[in-house]
C-alpha atoms as a PDB file:
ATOM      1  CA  UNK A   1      -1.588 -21.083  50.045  1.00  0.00           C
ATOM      2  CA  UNK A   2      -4.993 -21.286  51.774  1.00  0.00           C
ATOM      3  CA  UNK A   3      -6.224 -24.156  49.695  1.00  0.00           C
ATOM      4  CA  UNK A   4      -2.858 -26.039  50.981  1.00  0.00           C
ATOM      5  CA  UNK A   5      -3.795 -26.190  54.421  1.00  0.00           C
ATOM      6  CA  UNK A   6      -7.562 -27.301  53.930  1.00  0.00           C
ATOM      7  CA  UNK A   7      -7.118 -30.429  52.886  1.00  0.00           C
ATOM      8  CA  UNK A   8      -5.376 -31.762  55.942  1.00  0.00           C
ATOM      9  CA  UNK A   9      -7.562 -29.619  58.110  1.00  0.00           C
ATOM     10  CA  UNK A  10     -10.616 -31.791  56.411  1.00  0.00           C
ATOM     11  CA  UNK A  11      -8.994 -34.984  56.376  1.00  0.00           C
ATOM     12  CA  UNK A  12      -8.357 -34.691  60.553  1.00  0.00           C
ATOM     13  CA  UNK A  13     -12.099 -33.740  61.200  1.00  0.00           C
ATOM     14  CA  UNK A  14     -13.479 -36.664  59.506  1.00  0.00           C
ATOM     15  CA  UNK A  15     -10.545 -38.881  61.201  1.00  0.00           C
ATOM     16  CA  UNK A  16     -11.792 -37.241  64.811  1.00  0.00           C
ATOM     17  CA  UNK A  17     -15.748 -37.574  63.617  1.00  0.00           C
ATOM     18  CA  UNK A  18     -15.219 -41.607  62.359  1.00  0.00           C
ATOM     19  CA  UNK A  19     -13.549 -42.084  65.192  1.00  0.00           C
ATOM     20  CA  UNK A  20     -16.154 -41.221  67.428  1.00  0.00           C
ATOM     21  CA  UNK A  21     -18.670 -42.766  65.760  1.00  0.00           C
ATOM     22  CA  UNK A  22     -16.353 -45.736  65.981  1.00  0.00           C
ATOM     23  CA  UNK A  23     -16.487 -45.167  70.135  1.00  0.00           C
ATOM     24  CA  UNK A  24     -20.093 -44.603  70.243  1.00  0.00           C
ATOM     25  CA  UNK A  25     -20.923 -47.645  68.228  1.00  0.00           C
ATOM     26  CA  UNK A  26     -18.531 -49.352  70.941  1.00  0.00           C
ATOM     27  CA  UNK A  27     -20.555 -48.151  73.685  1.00  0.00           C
ATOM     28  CA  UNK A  28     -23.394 -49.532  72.139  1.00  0.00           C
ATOM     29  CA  UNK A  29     -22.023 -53.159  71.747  1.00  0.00           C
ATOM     30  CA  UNK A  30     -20.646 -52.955  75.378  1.00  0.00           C
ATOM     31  CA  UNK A  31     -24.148 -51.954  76.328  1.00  0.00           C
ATOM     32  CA  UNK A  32     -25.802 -54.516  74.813  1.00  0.00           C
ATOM     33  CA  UNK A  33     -23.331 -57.425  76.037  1.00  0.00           C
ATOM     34  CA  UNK A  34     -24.634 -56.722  78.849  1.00  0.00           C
ATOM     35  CA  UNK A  35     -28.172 -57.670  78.335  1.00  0.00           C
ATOM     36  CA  UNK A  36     -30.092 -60.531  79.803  1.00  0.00           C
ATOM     37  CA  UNK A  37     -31.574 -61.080  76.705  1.00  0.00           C
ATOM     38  CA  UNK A  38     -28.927 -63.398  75.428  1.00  0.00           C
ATOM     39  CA  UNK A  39     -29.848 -63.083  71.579  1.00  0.00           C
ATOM     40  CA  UNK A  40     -29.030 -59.170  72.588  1.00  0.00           C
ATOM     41  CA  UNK A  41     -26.202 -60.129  74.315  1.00  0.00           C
ATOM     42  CA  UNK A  42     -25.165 -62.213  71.405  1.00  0.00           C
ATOM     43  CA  UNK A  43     -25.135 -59.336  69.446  1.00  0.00           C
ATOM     44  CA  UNK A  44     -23.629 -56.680  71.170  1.00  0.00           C
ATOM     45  CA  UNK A  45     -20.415 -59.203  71.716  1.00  0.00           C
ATOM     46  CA  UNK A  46     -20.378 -59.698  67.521  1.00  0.00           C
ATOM     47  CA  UNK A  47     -20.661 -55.992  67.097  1.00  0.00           C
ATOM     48  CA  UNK A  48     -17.396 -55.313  69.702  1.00  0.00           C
ATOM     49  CA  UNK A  49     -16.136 -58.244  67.835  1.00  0.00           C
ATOM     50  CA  UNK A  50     -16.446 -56.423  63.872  1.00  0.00           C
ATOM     51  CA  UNK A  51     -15.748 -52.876  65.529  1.00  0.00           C
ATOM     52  CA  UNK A  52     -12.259 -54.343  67.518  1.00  0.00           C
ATOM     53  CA  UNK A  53     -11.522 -55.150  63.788  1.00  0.00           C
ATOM     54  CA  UNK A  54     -12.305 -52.057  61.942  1.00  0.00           C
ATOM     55  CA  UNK A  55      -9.231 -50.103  60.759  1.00  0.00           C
ATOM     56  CA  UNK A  56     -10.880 -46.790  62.391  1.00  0.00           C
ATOM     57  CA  UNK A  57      -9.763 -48.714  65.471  1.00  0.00           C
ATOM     58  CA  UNK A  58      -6.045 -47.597  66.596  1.00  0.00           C
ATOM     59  CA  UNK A  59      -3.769 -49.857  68.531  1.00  0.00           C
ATOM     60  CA  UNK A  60      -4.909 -48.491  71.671  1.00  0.00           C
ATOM     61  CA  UNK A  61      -8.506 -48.340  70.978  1.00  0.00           C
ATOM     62  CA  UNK A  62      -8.511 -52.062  70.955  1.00  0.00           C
ATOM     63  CA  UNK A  63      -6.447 -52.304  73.773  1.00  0.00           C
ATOM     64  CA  UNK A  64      -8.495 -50.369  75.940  1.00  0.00           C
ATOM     65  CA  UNK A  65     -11.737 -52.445  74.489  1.00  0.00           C
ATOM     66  CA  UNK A  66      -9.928 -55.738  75.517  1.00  0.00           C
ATOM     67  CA  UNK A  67      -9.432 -54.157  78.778  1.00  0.00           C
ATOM     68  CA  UNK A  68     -12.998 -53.458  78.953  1.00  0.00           C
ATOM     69  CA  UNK A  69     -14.336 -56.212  78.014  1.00  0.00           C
ATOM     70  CA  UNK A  70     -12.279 -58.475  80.448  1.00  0.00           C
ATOM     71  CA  UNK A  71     -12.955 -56.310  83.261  1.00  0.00           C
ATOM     72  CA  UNK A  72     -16.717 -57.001  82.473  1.00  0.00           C
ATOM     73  CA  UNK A  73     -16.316 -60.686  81.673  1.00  0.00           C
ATOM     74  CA  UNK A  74     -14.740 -60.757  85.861  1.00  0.00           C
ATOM     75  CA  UNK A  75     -17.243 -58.746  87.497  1.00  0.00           C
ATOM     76  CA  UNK A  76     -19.853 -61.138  85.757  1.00  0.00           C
ATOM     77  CA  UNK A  77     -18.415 -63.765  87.181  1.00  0.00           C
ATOM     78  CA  UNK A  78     -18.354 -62.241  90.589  1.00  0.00           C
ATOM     79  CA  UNK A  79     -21.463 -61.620  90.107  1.00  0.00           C
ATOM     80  CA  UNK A  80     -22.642 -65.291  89.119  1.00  0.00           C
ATOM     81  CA  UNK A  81     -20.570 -67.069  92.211  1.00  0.00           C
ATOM     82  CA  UNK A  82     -22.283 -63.971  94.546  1.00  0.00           C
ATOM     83  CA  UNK A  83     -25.466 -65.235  93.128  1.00  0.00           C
ATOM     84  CA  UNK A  84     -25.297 -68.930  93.737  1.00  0.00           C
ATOM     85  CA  UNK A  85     -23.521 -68.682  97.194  1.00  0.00           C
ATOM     86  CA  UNK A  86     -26.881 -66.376  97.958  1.00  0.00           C
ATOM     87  CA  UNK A  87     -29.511 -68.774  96.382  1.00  0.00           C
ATOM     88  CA  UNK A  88     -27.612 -71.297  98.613  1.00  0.00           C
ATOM     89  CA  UNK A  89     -27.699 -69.353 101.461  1.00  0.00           C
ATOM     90  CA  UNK A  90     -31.914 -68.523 100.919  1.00  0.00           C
ATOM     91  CA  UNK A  91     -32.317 -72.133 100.836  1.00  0.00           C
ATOM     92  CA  UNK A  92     -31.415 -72.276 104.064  1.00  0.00           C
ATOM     93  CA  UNK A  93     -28.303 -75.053 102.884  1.00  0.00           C
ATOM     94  CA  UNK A  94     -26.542 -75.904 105.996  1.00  0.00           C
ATOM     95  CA  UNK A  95     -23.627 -75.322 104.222  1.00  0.00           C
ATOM     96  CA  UNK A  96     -23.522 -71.474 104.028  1.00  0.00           C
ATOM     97  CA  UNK A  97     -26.509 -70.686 106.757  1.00  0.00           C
ATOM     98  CA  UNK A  98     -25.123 -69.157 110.213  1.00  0.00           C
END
């Protein structure tokens, strides 16, 4: 009867371990979107890409990614417009100056 419950026992351990490998790999590619190395960048986006994919990804894993990865895609957009009304601004454009 022992040997009947190992099996399962074994099977959820490596499902819990892949899967956070799977999240840690994740992080990685999220991290290295970010860079402003854009070959780095380039490749942290086709990693989330590949990983989104993978079958150790449930439903909701990829869901939350997406959600993620939007989030980030509008803050760096923020983040661009903030920049450019500043540069403006520096320039001393009559525009935006006070």
């Amino acid at each position: 009867m022992v040997g009947g419950t190992s099996p399962p026992t074994w099977q959820q351990k490596n499902t819990a371990d892949r899967r956070s490998e799977w999240w840690r790999r994740t992080a990685w590619g999220f991290e290295r979107s970010l860079s402003d190395d854009n070959a780095e960048a380039k490749l942290g986006l086709r990693v989330l890409d590949t990983l989104i994919e993978s079958r150790l990804a449930t439903k909701a894993d990829s869901n939350v990614a997406q959600v993620i990865a939007e989030h980030m895609a509008r803050d760096e957009d923020n983040d661009d417009e903030g920049r450019h009304r500043g540069g403006r601004a520096n320039r001393g454009d009559p525009e935006t100056s006070t």
